[in-house]
C-alpha atoms as a PDB file:
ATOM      1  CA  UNK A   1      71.275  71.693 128.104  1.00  0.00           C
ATOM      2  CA  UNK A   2      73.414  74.565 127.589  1.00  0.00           C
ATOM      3  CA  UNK A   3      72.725  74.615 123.739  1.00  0.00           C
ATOM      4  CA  UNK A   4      69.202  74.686 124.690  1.00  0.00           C
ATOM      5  CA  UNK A   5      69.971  77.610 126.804  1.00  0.00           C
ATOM      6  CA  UNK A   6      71.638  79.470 124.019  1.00  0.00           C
ATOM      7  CA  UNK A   7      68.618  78.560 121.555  1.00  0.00           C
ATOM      8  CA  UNK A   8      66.475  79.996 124.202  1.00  0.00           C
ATOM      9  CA  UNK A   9      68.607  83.325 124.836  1.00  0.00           C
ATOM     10  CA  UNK A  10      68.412  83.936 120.584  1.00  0.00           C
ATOM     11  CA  UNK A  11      64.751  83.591 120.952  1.00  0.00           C
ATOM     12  CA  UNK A  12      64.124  86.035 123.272  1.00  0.00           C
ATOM     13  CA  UNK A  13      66.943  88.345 122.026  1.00  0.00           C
ATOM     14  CA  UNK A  14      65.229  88.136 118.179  1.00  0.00           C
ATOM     15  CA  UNK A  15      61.601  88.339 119.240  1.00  0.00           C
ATOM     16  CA  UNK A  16      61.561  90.482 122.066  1.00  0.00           C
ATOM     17  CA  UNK A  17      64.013  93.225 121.188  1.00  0.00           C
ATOM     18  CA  UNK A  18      63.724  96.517 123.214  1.00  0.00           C
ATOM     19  CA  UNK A  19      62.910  99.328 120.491  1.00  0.00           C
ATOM     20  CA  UNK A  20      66.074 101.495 119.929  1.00  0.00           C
ATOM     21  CA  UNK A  21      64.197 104.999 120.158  1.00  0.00           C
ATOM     22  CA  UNK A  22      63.148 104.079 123.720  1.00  0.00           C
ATOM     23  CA  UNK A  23      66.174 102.695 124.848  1.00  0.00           C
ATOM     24  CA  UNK A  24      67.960 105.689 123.386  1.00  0.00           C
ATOM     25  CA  UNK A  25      65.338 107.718 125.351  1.00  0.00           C
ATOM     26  CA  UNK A  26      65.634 105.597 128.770  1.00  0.00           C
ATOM     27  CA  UNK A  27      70.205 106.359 128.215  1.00  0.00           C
ATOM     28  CA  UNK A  28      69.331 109.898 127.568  1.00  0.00           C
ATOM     29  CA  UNK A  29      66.939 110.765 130.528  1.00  0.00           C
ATOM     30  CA  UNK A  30      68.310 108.483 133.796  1.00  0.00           C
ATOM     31  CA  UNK A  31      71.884 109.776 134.992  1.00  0.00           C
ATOM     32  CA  UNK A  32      73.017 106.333 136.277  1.00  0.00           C
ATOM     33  CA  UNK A  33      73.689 105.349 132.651  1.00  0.00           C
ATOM     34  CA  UNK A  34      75.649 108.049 132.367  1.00  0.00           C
ATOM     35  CA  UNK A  35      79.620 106.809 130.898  1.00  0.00           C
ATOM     36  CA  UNK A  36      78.556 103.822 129.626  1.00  0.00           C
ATOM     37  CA  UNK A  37      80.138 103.050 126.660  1.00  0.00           C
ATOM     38  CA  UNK A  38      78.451 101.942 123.842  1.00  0.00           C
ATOM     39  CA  UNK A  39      79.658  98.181 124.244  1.00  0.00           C
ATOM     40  CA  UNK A  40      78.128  98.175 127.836  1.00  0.00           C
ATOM     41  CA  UNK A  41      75.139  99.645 126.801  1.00  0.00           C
ATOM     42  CA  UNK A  42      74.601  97.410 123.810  1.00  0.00           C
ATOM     43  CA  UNK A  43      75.433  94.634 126.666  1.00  0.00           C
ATOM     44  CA  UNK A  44      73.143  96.535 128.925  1.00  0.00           C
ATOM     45  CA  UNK A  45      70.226  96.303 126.344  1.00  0.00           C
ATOM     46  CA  UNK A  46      70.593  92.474 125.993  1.00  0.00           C
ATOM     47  CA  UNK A  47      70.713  91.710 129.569  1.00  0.00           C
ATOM     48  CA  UNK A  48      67.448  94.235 129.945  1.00  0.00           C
ATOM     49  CA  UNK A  49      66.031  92.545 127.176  1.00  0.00           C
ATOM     50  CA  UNK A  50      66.677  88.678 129.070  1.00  0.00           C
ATOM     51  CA  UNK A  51      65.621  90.059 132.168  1.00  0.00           C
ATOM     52  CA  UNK A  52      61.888  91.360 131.063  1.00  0.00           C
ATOM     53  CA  UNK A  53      61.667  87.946 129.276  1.00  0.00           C
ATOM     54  CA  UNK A  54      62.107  85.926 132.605  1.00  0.00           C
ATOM     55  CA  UNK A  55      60.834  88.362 134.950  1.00  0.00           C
ATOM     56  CA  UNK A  56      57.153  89.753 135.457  1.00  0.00           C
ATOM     57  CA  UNK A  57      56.489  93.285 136.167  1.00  0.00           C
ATOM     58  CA  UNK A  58      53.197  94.104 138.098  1.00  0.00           C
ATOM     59  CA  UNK A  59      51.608  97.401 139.073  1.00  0.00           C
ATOM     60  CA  UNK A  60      49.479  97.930 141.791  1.00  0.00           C
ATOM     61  CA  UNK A  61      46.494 100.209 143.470  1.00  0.00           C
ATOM     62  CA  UNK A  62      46.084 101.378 139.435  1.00  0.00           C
ATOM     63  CA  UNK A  63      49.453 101.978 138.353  1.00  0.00           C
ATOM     64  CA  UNK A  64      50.214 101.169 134.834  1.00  0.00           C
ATOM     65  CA  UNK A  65      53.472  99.815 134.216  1.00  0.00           C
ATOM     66  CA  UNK A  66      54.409 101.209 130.562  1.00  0.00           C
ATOM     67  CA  UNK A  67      57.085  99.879 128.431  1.00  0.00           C
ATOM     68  CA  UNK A  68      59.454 102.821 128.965  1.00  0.00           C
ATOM     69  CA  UNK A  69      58.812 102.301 133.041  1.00  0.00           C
ATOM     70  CA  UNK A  70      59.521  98.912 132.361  1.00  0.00           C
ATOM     71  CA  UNK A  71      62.939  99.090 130.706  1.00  0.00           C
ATOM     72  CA  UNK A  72      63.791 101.908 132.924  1.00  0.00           C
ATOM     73  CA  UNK A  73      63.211  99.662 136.105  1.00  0.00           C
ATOM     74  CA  UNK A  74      64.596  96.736 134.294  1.00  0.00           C
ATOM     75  CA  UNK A  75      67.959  98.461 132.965  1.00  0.00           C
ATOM     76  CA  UNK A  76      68.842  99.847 136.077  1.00  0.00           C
ATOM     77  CA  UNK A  77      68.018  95.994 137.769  1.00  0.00           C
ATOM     78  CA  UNK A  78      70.714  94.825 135.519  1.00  0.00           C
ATOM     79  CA  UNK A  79      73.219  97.608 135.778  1.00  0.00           C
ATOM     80  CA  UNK A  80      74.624  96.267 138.652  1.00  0.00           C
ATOM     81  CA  UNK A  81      75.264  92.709 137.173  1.00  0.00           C
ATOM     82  CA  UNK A  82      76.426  94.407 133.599  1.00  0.00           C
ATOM     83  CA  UNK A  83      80.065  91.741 134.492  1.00  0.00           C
ATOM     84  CA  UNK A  84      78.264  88.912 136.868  1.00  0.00           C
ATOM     85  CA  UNK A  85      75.475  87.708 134.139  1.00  0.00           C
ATOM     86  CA  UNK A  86      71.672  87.402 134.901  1.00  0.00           C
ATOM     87  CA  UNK A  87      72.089  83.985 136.612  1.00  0.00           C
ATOM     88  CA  UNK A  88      72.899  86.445 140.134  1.00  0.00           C
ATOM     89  CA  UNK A  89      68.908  86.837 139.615  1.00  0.00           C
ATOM     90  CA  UNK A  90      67.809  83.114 139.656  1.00  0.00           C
ATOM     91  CA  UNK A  91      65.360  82.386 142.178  1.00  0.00           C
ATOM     92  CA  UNK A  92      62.480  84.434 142.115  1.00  0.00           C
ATOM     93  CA  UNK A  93      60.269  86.025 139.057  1.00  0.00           C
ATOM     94  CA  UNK A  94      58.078  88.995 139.984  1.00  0.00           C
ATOM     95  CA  UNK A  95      58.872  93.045 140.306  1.00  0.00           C
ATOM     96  CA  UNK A  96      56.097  94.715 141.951  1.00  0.00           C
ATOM     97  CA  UNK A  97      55.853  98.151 141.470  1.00  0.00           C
ATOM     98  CA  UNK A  98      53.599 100.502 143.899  1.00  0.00           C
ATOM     99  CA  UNK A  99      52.844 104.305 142.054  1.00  0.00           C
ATOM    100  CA  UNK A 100      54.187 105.868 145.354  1.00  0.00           C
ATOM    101  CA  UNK A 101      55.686 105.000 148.774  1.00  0.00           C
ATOM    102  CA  UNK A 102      53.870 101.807 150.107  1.00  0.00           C
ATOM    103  CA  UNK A 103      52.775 100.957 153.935  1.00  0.00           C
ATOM    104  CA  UNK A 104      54.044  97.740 155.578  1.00  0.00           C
ATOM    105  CA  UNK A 105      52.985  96.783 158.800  1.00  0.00           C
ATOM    106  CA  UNK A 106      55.698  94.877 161.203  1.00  0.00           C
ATOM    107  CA  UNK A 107      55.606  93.059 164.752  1.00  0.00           C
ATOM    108  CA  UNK A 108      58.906  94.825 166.382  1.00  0.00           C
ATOM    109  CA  UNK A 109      60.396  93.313 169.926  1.00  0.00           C
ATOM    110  CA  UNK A 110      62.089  95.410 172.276  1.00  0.00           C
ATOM    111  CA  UNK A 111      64.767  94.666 174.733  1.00  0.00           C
ATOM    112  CA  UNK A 112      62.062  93.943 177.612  1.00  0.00           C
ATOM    113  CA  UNK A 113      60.265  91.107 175.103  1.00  0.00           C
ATOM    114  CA  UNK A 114      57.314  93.399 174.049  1.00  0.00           C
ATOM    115  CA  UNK A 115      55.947  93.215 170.565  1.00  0.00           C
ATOM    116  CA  UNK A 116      54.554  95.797 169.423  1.00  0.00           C
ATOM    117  CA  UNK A 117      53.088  96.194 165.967  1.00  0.00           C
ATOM    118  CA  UNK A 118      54.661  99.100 163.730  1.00  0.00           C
ATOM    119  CA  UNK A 119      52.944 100.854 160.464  1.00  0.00           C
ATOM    120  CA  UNK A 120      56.770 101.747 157.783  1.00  0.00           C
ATOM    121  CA  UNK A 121      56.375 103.701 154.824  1.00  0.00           C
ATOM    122  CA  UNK A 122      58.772 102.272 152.279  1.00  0.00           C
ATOM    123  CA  UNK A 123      60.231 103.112 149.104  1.00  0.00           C
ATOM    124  CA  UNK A 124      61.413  99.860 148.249  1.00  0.00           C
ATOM    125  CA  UNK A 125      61.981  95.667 149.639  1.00  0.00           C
ATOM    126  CA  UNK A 126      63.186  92.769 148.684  1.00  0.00           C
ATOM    127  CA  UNK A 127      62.122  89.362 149.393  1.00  0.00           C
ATOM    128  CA  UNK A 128      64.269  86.400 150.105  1.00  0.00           C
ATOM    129  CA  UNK A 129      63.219  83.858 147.011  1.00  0.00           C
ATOM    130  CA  UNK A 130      60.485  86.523 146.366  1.00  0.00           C
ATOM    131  CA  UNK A 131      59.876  89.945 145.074  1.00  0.00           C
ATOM    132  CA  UNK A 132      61.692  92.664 144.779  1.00  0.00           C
ATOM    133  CA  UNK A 133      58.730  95.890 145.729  1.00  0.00           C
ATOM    134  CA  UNK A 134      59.266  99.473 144.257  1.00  0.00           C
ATOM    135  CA  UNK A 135      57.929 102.672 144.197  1.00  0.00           C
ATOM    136  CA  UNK A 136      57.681 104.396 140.671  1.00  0.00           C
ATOM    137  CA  UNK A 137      57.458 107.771 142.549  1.00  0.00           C
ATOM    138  CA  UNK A 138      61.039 107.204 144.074  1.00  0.00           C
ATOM    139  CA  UNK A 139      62.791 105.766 141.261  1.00  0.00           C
ATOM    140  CA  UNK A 140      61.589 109.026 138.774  1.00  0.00           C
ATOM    141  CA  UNK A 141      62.405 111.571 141.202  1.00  0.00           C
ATOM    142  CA  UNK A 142      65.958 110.159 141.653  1.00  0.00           C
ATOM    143  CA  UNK A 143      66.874 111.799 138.063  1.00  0.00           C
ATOM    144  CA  UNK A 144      66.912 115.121 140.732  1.00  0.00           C
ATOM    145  CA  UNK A 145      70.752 116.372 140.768  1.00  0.00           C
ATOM    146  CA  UNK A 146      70.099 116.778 145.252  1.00  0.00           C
ATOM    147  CA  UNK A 147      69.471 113.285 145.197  1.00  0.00           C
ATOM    148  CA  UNK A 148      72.453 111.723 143.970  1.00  0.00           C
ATOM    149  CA  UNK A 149      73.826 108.619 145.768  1.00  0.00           C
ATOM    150  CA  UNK A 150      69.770 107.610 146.232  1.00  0.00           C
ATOM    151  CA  UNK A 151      68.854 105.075 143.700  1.00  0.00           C
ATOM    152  CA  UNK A 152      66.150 102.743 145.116  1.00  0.00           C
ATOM    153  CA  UNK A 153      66.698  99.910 142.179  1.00  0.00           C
ATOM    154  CA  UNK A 154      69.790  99.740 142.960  1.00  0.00           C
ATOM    155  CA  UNK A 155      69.385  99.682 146.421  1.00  0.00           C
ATOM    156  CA  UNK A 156      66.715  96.802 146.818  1.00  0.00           C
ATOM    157  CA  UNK A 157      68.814  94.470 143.985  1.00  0.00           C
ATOM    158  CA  UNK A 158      71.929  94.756 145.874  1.00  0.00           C
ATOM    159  CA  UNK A 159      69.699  93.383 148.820  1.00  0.00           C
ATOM    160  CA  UNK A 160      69.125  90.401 146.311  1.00  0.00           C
ATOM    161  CA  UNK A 161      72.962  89.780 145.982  1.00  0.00           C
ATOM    162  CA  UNK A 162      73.387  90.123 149.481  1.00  0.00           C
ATOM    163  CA  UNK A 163      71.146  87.120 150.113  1.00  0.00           C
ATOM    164  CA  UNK A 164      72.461  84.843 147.898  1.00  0.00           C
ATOM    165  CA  UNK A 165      73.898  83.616 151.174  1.00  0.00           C
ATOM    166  CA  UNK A 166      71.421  83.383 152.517  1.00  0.00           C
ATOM    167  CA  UNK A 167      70.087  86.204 154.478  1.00  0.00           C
ATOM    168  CA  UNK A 168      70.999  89.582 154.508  1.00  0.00           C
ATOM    169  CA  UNK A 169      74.578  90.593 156.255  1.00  0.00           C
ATOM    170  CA  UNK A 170      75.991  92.651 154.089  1.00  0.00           C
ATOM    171  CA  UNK A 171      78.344  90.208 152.326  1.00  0.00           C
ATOM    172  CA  UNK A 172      77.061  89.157 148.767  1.00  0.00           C
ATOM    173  CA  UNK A 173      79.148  85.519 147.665  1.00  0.00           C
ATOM    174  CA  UNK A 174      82.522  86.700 146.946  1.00  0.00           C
ATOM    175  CA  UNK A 175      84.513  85.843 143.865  1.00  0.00           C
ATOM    176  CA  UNK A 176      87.241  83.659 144.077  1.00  0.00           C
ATOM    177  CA  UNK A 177      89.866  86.338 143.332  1.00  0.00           C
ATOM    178  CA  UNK A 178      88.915  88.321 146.562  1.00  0.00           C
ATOM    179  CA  UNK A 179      89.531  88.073 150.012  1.00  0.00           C
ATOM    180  CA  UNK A 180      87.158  87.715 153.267  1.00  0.00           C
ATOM    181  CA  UNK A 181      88.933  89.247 155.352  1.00  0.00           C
ATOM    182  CA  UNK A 182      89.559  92.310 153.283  1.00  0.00           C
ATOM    183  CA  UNK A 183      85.823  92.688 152.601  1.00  0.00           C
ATOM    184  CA  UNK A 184      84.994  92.026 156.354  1.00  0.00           C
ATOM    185  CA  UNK A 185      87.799  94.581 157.409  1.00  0.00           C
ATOM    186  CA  UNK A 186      86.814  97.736 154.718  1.00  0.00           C
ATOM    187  CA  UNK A 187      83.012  97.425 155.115  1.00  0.00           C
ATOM    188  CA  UNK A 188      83.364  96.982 159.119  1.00  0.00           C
ATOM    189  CA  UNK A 189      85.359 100.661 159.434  1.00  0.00           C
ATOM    190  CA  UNK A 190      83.487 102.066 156.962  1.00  0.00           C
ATOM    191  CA  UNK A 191      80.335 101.033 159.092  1.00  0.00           C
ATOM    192  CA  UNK A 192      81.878 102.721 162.526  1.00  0.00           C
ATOM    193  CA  UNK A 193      83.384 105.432 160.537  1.00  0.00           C
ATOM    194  CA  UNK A 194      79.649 106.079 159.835  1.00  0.00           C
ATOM    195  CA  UNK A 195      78.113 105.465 163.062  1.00  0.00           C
ATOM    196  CA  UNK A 196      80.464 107.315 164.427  1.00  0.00           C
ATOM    197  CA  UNK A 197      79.948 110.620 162.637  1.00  0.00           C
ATOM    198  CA  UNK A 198      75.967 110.419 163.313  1.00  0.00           C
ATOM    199  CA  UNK A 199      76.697 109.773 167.540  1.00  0.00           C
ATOM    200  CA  UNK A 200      79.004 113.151 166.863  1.00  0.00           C
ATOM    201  CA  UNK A 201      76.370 115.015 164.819  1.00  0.00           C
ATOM    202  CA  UNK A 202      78.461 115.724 162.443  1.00  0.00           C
ATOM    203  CA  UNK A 203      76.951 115.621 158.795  1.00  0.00           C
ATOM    204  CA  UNK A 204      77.413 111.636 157.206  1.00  0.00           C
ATOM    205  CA  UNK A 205      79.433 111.099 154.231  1.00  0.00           C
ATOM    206  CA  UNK A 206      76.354 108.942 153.110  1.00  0.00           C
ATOM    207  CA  UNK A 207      72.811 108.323 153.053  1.00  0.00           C
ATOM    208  CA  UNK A 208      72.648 107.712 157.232  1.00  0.00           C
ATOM    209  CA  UNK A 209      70.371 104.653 156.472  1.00  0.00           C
ATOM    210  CA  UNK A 210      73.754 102.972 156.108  1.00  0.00           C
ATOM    211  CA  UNK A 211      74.007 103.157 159.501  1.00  0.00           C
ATOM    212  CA  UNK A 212      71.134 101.196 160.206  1.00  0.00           C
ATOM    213  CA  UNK A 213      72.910  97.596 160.062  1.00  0.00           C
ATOM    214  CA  UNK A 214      75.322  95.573 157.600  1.00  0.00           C
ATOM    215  CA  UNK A 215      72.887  94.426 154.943  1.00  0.00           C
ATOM    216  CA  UNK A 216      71.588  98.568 154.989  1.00  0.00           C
ATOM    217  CA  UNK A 217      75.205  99.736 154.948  1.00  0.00           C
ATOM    218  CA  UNK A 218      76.046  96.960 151.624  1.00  0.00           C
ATOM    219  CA  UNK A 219      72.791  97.943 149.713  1.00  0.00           C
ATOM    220  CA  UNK A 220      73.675 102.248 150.471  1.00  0.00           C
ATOM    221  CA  UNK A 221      76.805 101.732 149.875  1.00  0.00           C
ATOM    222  CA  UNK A 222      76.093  99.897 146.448  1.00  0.00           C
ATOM    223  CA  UNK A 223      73.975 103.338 145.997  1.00  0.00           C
ATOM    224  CA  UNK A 224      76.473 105.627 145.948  1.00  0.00           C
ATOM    225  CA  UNK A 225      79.000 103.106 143.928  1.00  0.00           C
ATOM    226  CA  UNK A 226      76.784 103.260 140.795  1.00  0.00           C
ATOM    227  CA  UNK A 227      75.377 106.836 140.908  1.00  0.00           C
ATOM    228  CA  UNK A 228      78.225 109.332 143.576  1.00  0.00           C
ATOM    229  CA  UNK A 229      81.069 107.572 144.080  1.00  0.00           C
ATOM    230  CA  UNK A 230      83.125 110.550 144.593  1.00  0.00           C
ATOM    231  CA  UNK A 231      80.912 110.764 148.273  1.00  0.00           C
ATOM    232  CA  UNK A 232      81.518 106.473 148.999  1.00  0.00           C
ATOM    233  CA  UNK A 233      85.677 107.031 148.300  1.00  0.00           C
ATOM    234  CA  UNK A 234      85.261 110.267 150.331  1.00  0.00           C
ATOM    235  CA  UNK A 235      83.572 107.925 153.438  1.00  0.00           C
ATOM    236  CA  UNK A 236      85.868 105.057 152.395  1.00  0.00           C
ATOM    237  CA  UNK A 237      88.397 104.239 149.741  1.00  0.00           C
ATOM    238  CA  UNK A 238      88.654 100.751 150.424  1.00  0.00           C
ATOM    239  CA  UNK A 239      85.054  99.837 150.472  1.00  0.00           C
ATOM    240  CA  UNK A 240      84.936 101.405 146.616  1.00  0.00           C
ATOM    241  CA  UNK A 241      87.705  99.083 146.265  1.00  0.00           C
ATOM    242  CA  UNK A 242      85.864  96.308 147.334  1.00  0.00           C
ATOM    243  CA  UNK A 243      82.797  96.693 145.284  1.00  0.00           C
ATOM    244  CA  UNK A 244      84.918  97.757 142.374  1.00  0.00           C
ATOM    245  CA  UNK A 245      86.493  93.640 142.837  1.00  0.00           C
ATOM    246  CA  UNK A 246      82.757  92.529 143.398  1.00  0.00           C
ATOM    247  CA  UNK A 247      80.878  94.181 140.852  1.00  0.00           C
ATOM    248  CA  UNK A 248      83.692  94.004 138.493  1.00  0.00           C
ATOM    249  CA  UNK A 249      82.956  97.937 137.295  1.00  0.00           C
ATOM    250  CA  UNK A 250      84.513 101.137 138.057  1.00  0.00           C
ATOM    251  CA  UNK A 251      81.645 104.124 138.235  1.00  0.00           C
ATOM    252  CA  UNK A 252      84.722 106.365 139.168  1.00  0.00           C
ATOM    253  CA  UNK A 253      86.471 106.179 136.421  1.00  0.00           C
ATOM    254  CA  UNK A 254      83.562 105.832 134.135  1.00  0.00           C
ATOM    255  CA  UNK A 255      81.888 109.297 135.684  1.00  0.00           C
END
């Protein structure tokens, strides 16, 4: 089975090969690719390659999903599993991809039992075992200097390895070289530490969606690892330790 895995991977690799003058282009013109050396982007390029030959890309209400928007999505999908391998996407197949902000409707309860039915304007979900939704309007203006630690891909596939669990909490499956507790400790200050600077008004090291709950705080925090990690060690030190031992990458050093 595995050699038939490996036959399959050459296949795709040989007759699917992403074009080097848009690739070069897509490097050039999105910042999180920024200090990538050429290794990890010829690694990068592969992995992009595998994932646009497994996964399917769909635009909706009339949006066109081009080849460039397609690696551009797709390479900054896999940036975050350049060391863990495609196999972290297993699961699901589809990438739907909205040409602006999307509506969602929702049935909220509050603490009296009432449910009351909510209209959110989103630039991005994720699906357990399903999609993974994006708007193409968000993701392009994130090349904006302002908006650095904002990087919706990123964002909404971290939700992906966060419920590989399961369900969303904010605690993707650990490799065996790290330590619960450690995790559980750094991201559970880092949380209050955040909370805590909103209830005193004062201006958040991070996006303030963070603060929203544990599975929020992972997939911000996973943000601001791959595109301002100066601002996550700023808010906390050891929760860029901890994603440096989970993601097995250093944006720090590489920026």
């Amino acid at each position: 089975m595995k050699w038939l895995a490996r036959q399959r991977i050459r296949y795709a690799l040989r007759h699917y090969r992403i074009s080097r003058k848009v690739w070069a282009e897509v490097m050039r013109s999105t910042r999180v690719f920024k200090g990538l050396s050429a290794v990890e982007r010829a690694h990068l390029r592969e992995m992009t390659t595998l994932f646009l030959h497994r996964k399917t890309l769909t635009g909706v209400k009339g949006f066109n999903v081009s080849v460039e928007v397609s690696i551009t999505i797709a390479a900054q999908a896999c940036l975050p599993i350049l060391k863990l391998g495609l196999d972290y996407y297993d699961g699901w197949s589809e990438v739907v991809i909205y040409p602006g902000a999307f509506r969602v409707a929702r049935n909220t309860i509050d603490a009296a039992g009432v449910v009351s039915n909510q209209e959110q304007i989103l630039s991005g979900e994720s699906w357990s075992r399903g999609p993974v939704i994006l708007s193409w309007s968000d993701i392009s203006s994130e090349q904006d200097i302002s908006r650095r630690g904002h990087n919706v891909v990123i964002h909404e596939f971290a939700h992906k390895l966060d419920m590989l669990n399961g369900r969303a909490n904010g605690m993707p499956p650990l490799h065996t070289d790290m330590i619960r507790q450690q995790w559980t400790r750094s991201f559970s200050h880092a949380y209050e530490h955040l909370k805590q600077q909103l209830a005193h008004h004062h201006r958040p090291s991070i996006n303030s969606y963070g603060a929203s709950n544990e599975a929020e705080f992972f997939a911000v925090a996973s943000g601001y690892f791959f595109t301002y990690p100066q601002a996550l060690c700023r808010l906390s030190s050891p929760v860029y330790e901890q994603l440096k031992l989970f993601y097995r990458q250093d944006p720090a050093n590489r920026l």
